[in-house]
N, C-alpha and C. Protein backbone atom coordinates (compact mmCIF):
# COMPACT_ATOMS: atom_id res chain seq x y z
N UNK A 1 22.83 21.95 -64.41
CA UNK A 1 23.46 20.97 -63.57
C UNK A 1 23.37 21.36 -62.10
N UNK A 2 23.56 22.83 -61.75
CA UNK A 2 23.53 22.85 -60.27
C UNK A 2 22.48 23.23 -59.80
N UNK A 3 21.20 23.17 -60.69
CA UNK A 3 19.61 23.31 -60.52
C UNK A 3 19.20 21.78 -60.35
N UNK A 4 20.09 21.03 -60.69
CA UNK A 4 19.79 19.51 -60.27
C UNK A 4 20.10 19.31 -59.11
N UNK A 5 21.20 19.61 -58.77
CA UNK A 5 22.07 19.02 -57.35
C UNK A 5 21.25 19.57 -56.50
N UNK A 6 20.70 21.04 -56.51
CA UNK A 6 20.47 21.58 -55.82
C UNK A 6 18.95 21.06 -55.00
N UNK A 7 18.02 20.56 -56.39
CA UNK A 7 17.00 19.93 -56.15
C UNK A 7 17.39 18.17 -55.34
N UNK A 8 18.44 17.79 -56.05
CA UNK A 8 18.55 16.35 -55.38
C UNK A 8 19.16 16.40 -53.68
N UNK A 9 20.23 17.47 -53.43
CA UNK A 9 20.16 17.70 -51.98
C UNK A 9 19.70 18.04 -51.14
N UNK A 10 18.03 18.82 -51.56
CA UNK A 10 16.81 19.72 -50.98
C UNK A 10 15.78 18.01 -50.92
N UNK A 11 15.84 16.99 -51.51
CA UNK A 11 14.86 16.03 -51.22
C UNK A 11 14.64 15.00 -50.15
N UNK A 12 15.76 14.70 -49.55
CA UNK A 12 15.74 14.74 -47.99
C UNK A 12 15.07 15.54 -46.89
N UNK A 13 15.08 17.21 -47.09
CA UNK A 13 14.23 17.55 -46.24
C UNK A 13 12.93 18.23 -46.63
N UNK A 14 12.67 17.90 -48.30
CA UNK A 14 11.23 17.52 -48.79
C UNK A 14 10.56 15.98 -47.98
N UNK A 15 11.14 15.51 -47.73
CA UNK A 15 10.80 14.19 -47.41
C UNK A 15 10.40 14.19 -46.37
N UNK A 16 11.26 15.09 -45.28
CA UNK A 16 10.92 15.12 -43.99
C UNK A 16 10.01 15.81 -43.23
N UNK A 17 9.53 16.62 -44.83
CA UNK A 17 8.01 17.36 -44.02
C UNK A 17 6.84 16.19 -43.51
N UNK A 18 6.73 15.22 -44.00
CA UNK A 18 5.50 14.00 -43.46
C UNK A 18 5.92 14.08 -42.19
N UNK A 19 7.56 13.75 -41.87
CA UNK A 19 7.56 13.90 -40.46
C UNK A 19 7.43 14.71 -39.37
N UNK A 20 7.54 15.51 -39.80
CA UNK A 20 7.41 16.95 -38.71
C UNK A 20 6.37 16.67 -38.40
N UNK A 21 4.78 16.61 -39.46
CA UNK A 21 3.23 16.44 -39.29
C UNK A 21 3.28 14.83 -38.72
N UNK A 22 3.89 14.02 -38.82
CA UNK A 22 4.13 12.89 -38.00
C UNK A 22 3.90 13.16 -36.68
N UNK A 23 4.98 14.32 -36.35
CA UNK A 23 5.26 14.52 -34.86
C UNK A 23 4.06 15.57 -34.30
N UNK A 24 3.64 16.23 -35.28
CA UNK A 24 2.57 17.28 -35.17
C UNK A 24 0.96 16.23 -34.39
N UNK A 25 0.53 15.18 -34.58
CA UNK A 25 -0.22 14.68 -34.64
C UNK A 25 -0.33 14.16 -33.43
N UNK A 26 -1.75 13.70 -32.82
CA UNK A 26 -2.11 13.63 -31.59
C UNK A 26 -1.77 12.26 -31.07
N UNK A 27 -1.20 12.21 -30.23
CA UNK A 27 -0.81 10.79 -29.35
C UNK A 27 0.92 10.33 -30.11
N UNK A 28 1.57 11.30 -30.59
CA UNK A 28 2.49 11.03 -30.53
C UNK A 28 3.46 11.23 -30.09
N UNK A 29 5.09 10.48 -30.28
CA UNK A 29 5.67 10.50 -29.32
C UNK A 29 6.98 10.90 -29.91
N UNK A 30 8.28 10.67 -29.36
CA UNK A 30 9.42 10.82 -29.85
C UNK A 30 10.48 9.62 -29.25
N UNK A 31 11.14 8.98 -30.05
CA UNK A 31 12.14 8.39 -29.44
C UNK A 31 13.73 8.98 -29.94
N UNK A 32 14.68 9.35 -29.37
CA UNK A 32 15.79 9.59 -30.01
C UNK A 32 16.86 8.91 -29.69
N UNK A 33 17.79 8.73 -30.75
CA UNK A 33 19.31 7.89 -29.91
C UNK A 33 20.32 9.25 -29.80
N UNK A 34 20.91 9.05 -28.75
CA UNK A 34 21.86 9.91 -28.12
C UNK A 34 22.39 10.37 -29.84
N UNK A 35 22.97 11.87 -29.60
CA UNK A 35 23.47 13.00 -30.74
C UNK A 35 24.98 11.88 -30.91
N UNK A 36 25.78 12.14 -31.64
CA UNK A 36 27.00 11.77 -32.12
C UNK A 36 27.97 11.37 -30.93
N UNK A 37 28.31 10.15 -30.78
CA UNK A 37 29.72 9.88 -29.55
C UNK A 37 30.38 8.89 -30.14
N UNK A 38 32.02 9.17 -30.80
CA UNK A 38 32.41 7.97 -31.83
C UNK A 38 32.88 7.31 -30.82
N UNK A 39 32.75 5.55 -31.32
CA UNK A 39 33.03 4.87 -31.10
C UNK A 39 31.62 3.41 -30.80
N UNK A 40 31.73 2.57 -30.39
CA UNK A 40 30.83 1.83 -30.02
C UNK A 40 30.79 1.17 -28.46
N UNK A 41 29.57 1.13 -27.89
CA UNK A 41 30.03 0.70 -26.41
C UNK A 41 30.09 1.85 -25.28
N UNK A 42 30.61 0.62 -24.48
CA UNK A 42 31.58 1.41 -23.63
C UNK A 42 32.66 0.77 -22.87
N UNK A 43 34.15 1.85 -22.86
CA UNK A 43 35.17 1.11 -22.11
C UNK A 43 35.15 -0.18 -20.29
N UNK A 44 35.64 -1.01 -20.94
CA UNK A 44 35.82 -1.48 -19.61
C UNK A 44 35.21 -1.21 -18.29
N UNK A 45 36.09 -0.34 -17.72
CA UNK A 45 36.10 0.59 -16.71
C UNK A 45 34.81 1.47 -16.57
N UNK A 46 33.90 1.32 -17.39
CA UNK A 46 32.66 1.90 -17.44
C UNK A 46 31.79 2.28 -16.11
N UNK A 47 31.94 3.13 -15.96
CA UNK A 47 30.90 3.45 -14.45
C UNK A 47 30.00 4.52 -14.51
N UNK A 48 28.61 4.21 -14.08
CA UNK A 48 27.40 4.99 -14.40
C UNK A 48 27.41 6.61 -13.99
N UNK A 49 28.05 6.73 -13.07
CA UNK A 49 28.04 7.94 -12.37
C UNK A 49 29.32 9.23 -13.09
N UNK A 50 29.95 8.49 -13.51
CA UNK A 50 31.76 8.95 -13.88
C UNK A 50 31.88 9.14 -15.48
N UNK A 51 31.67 10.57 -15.62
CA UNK A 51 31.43 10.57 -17.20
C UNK A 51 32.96 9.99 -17.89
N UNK A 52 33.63 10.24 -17.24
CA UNK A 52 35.05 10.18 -17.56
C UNK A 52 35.69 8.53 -18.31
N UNK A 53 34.45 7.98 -17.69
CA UNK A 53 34.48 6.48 -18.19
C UNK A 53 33.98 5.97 -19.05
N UNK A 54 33.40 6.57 -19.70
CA UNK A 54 31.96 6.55 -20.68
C UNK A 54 32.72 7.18 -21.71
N UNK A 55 32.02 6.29 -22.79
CA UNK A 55 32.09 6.92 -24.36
C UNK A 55 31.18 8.48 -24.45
N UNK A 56 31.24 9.45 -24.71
CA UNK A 56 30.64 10.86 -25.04
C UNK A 56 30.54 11.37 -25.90
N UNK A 57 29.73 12.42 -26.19
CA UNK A 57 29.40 13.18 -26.73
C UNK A 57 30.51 13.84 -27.73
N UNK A 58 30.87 14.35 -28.66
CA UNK A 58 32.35 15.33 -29.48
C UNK A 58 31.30 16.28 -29.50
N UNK A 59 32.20 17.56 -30.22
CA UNK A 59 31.85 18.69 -30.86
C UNK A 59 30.96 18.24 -31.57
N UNK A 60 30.70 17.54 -32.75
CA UNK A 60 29.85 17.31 -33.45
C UNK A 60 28.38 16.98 -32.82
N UNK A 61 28.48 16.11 -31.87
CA UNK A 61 27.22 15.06 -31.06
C UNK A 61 26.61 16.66 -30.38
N UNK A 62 27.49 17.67 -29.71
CA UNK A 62 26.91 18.82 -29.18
C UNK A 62 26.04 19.39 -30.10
N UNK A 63 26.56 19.89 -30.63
CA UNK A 63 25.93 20.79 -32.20
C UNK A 63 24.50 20.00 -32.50
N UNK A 64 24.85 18.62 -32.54
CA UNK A 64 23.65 17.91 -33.09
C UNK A 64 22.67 18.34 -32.52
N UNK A 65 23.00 17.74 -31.18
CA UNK A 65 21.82 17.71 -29.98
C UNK A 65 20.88 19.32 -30.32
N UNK A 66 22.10 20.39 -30.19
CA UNK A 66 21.61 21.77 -30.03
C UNK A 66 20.66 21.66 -31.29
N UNK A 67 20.86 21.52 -32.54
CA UNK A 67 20.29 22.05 -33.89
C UNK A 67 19.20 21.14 -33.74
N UNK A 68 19.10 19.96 -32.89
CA UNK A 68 18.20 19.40 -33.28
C UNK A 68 16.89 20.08 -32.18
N UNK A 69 17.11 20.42 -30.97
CA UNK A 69 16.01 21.17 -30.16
C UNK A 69 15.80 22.21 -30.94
N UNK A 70 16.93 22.95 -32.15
CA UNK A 70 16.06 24.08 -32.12
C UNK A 70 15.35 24.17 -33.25
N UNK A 71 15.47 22.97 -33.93
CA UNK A 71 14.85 22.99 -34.80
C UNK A 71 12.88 22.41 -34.84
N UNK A 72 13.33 21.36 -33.23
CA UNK A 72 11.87 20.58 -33.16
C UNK A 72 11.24 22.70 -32.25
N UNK A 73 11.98 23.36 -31.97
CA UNK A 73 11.37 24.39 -31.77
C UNK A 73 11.02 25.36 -32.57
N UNK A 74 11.53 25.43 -33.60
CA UNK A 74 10.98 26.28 -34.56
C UNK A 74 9.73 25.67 -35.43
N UNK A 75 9.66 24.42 -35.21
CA UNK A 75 8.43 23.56 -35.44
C UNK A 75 7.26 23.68 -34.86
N UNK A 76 7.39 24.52 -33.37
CA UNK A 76 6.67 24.58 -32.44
C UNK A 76 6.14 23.37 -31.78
N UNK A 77 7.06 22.41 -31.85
CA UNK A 77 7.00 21.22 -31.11
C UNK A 77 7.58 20.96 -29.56
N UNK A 78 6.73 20.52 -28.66
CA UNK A 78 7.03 20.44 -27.34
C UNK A 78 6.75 19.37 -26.83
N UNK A 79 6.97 19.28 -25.69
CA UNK A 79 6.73 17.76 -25.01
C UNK A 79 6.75 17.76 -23.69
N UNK A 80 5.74 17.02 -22.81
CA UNK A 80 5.38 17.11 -21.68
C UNK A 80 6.52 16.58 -20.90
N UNK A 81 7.25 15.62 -21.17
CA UNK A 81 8.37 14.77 -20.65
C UNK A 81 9.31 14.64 -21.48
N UNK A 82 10.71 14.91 -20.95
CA UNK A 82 11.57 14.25 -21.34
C UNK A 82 12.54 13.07 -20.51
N UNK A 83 12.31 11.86 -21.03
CA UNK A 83 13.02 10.83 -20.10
C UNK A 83 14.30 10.49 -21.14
N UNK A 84 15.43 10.48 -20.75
CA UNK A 84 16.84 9.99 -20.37
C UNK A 84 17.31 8.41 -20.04
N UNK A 85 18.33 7.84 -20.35
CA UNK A 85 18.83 7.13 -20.32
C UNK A 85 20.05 7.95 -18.90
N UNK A 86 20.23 7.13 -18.31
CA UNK A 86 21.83 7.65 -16.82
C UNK A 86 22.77 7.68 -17.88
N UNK A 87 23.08 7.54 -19.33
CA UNK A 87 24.17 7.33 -19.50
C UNK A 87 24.38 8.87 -19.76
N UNK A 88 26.08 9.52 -19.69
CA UNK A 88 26.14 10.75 -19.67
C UNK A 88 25.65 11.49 -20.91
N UNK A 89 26.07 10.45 -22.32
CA UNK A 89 25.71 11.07 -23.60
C UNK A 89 24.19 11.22 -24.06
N UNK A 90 23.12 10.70 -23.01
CA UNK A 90 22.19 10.60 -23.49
C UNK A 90 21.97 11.68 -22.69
N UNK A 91 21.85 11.74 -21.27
CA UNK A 91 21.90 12.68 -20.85
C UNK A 91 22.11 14.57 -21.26
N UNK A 92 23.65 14.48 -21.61
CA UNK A 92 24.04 15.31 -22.67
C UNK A 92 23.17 16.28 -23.59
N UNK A 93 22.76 14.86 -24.82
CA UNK A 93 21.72 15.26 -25.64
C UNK A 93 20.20 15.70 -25.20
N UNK A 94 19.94 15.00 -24.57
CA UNK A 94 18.24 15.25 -23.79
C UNK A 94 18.65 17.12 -23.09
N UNK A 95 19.61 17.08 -22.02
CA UNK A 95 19.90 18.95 -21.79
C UNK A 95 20.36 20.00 -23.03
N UNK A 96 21.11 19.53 -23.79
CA UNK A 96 21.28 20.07 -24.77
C UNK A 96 20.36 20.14 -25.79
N UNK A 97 19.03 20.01 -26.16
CA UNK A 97 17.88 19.91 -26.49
C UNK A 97 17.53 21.16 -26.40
N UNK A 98 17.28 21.31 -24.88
CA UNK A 98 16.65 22.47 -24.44
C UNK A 98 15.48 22.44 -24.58
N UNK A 99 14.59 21.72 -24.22
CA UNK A 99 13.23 21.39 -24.34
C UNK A 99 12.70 21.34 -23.21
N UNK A 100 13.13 21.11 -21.88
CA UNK A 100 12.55 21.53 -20.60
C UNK A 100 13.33 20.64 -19.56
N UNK A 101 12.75 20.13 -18.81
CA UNK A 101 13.54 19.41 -17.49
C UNK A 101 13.60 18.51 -17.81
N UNK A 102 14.55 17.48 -17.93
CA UNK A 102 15.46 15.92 -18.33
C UNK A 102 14.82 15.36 -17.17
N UNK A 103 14.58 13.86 -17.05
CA UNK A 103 14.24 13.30 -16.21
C UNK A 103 14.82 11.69 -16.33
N UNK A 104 15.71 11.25 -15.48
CA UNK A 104 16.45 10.03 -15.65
C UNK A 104 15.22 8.58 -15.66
N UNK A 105 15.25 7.60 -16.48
CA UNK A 105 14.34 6.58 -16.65
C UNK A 105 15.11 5.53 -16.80
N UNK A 106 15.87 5.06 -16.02
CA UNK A 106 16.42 3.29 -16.04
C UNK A 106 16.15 2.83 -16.75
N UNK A 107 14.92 2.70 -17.58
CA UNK A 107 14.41 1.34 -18.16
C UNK A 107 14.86 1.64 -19.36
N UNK A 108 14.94 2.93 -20.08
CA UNK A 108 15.99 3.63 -21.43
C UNK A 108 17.66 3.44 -21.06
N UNK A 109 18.36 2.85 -20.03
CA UNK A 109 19.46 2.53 -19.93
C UNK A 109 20.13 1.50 -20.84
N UNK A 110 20.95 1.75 -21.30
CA UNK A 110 21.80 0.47 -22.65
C UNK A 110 22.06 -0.66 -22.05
N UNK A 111 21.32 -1.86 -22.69
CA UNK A 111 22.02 -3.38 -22.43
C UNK A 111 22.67 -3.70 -23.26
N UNK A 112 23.69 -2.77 -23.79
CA UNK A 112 24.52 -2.84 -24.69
C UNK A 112 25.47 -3.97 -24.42
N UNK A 113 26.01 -3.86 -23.27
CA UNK A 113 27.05 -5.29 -22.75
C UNK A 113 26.29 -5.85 -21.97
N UNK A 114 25.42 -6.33 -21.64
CA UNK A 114 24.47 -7.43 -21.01
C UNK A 114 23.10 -7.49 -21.62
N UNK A 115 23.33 -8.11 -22.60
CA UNK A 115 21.66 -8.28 -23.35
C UNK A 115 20.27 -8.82 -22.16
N UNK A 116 20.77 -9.18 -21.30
CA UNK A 116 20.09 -10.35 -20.82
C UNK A 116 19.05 -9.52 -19.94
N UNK A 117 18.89 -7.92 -19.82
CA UNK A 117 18.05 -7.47 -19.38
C UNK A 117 17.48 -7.06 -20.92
N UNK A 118 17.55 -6.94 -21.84
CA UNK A 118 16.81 -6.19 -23.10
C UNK A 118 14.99 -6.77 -22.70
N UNK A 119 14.55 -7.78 -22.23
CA UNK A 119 13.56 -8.14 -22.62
C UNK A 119 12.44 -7.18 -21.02
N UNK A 120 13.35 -7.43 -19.87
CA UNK A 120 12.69 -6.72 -19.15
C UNK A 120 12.88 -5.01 -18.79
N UNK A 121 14.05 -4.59 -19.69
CA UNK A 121 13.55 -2.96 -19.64
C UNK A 121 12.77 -2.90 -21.28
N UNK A 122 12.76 -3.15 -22.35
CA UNK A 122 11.97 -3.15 -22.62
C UNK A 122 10.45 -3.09 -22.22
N UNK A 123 10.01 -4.15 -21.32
CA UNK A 123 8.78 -4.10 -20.85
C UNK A 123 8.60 -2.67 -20.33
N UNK A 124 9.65 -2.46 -19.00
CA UNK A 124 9.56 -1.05 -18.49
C UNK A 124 9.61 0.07 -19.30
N UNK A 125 10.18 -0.25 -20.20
CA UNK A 125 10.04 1.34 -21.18
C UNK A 125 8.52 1.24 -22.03
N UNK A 126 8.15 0.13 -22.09
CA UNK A 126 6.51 0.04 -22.76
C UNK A 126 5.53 0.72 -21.84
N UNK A 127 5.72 0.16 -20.55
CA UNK A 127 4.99 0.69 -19.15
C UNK A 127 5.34 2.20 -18.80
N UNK A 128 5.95 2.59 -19.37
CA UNK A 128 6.43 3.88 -19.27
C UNK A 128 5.66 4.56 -19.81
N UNK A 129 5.40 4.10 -21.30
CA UNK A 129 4.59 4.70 -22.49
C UNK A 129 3.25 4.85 -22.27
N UNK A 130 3.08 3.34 -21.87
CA UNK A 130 1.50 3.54 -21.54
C UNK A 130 1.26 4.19 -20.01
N UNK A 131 1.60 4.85 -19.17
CA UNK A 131 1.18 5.17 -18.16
C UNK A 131 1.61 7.13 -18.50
N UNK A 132 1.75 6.91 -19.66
CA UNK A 132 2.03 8.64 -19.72
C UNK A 132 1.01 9.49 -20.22
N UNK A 133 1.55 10.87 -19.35
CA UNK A 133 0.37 11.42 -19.77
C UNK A 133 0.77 12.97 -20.32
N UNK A 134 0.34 12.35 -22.01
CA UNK A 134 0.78 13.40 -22.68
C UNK A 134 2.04 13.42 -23.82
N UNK A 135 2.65 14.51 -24.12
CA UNK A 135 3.33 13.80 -25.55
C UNK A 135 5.28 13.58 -24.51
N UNK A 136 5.51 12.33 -24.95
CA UNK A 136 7.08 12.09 -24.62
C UNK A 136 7.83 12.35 -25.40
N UNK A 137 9.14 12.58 -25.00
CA UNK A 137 10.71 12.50 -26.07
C UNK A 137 11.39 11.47 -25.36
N UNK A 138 11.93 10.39 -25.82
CA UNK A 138 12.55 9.94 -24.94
C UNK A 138 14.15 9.86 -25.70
N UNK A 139 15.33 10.06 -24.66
CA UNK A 139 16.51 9.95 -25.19
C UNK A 139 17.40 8.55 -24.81
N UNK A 140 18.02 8.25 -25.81
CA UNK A 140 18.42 6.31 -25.23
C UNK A 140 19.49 5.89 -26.52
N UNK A 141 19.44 4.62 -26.30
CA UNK A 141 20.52 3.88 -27.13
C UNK A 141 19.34 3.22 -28.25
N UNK A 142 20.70 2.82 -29.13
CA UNK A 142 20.41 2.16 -29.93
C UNK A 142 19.55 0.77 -29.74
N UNK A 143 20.35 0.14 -29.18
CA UNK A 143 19.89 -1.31 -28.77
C UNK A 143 18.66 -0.93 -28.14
N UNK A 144 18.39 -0.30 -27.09
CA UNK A 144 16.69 -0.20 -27.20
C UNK A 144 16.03 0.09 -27.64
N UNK A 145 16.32 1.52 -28.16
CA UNK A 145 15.50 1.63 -29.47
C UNK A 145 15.18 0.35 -30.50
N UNK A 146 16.10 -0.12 -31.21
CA UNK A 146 15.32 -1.44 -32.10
C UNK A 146 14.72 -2.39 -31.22
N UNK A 147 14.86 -2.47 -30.29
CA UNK A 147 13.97 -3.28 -29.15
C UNK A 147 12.84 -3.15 -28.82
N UNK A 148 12.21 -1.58 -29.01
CA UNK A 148 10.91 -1.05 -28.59
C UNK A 148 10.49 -1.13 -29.60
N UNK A 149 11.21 -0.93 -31.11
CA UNK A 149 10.59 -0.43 -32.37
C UNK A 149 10.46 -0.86 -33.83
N UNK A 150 11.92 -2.49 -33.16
CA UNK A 150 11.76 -3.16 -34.70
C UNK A 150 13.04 -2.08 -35.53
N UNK A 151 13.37 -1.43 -35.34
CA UNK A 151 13.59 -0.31 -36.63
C UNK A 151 15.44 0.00 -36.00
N UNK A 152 16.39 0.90 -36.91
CA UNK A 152 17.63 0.64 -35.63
C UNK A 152 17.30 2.55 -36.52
N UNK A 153 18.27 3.54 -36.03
CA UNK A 153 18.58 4.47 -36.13
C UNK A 153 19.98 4.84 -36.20
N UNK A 154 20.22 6.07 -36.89
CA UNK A 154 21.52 6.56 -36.75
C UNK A 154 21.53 7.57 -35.21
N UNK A 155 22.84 7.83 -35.16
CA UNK A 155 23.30 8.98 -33.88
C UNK A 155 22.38 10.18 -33.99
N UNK A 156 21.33 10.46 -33.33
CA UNK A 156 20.71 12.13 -32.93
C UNK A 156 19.66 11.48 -34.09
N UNK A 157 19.34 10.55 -34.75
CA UNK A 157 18.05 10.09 -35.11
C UNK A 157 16.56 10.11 -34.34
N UNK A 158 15.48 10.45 -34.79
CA UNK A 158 14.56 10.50 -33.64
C UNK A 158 13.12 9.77 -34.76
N UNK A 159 13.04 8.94 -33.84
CA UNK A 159 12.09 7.89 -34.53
C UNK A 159 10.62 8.56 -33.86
N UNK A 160 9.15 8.95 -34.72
CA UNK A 160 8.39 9.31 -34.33
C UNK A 160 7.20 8.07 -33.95
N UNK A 161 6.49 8.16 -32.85
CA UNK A 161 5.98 6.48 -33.01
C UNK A 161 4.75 7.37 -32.35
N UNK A 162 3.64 6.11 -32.16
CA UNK A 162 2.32 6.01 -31.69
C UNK A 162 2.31 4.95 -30.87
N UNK A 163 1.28 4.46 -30.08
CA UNK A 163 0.80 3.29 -29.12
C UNK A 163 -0.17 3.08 -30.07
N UNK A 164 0.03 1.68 -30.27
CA UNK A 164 -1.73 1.22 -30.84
C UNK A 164 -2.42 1.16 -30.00
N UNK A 165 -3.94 0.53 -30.22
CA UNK A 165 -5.06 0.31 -28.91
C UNK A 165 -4.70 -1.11 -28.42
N UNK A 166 -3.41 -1.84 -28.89
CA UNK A 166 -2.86 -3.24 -28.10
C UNK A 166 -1.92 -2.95 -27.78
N UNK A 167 -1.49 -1.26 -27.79
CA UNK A 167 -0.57 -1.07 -26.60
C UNK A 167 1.24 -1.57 -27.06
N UNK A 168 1.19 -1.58 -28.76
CA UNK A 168 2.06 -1.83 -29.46
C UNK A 168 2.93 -0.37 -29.77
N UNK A 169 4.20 -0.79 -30.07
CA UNK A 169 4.97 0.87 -30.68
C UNK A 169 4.55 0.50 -32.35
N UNK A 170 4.13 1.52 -32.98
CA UNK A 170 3.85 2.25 -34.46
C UNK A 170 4.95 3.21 -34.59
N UNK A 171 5.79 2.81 -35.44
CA UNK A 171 6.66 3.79 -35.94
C UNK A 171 5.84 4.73 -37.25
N UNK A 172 5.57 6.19 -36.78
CA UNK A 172 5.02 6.87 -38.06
C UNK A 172 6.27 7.49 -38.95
N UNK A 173 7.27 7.88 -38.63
CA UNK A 173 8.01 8.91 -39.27
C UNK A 173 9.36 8.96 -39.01
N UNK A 174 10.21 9.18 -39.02
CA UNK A 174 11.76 9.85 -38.33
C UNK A 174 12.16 11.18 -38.64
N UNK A 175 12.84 11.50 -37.86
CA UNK A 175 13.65 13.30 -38.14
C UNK A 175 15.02 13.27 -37.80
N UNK A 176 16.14 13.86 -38.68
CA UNK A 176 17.07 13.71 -38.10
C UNK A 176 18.05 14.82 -39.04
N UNK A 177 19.19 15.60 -37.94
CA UNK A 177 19.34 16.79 -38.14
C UNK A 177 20.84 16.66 -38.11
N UNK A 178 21.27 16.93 -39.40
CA UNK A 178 22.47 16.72 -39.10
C UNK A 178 23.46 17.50 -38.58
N UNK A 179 24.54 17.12 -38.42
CA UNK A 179 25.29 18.31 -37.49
C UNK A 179 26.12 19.13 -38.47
């Protein structure tokens, strides 16, 4: 019986070896949604600059973030860029990574309470993709993420994708590390 369990709780990260070689593979990329911050949104009073206003990161969302850099590092996985969302938790997660210098990208910012830009940062986060040079991580919300990718994710989820030659997102794989 506990030669079963043991095999049925080990098949999740049997599963997730395709992805690692997902991420291993040439021209690909990373998208992640910010590590763990309960709740949904953000308060009212929300202001870009003022973490204090913003939904964040817990103990848990930290841990995530951390286990999850060190694990895409024991993979020997790296990345030329990392672009950020301004929001603090994405932020957060992208430094807590530890994967190299964070770099803020507007166009990964949440239209979580104003949909009515989704269609043109989208574009900008496509233009992003295609003008890069070399492998990305990018850290962001939910809502853009299924926006770029068709696909939605959990918290500290990291969706592995490709550009087609029409300049489309290909989702190959996901990785995701729990806390």
């Amino acid at each position: 019986m506990i030669r079963l369990l043991v095999i049925f709780l080990a098949l999740p990260m049997m599963a997730a070896a395709n992805d690692w070689d997902a991420l291993k593979a040439p021209g690909a990329m990373a998208i992640m949604r910010h590590a763990l911050a309960p709740g949904t949104g953000d308060p009212g009073a929300f202001v870009l600059d003022d973490c204090s206003t913003q939904r964040n990161l817990d103990a848990r969302g930290r841990k995530q973030a951390e286990q999850t850099g060190a694990a895409l590092k024991a993979m020997g996985i790296t990345f030329d860029a990392i672009l950020t969302s301004q929001w603090c938790r994405t932020r957060e997660t992208a430094r807590l990574l530890d994967l190299g210098p964070v770099t803020d990208a507007p166009a990964l910012n949440s239209f979580f309470q104003d949909f009515s830009t989704r269609d043109s940062q989208t574009r900008e986060a496509l233009d992003l993709l295609k003008e890069a040079e070399g492998s990305l991580m990018l850290v962001t919300h939910q809502v853009n993420i299924s926006a770029l990718t068709g696909r939605s994710t959990r918290s500290g989820e990291i969706l592995v994708f490709r550009l087609t030659e029409a300049g489309e997102v290909e989702v190959t794989g996901s990785i995701l590390i729990a806390p």
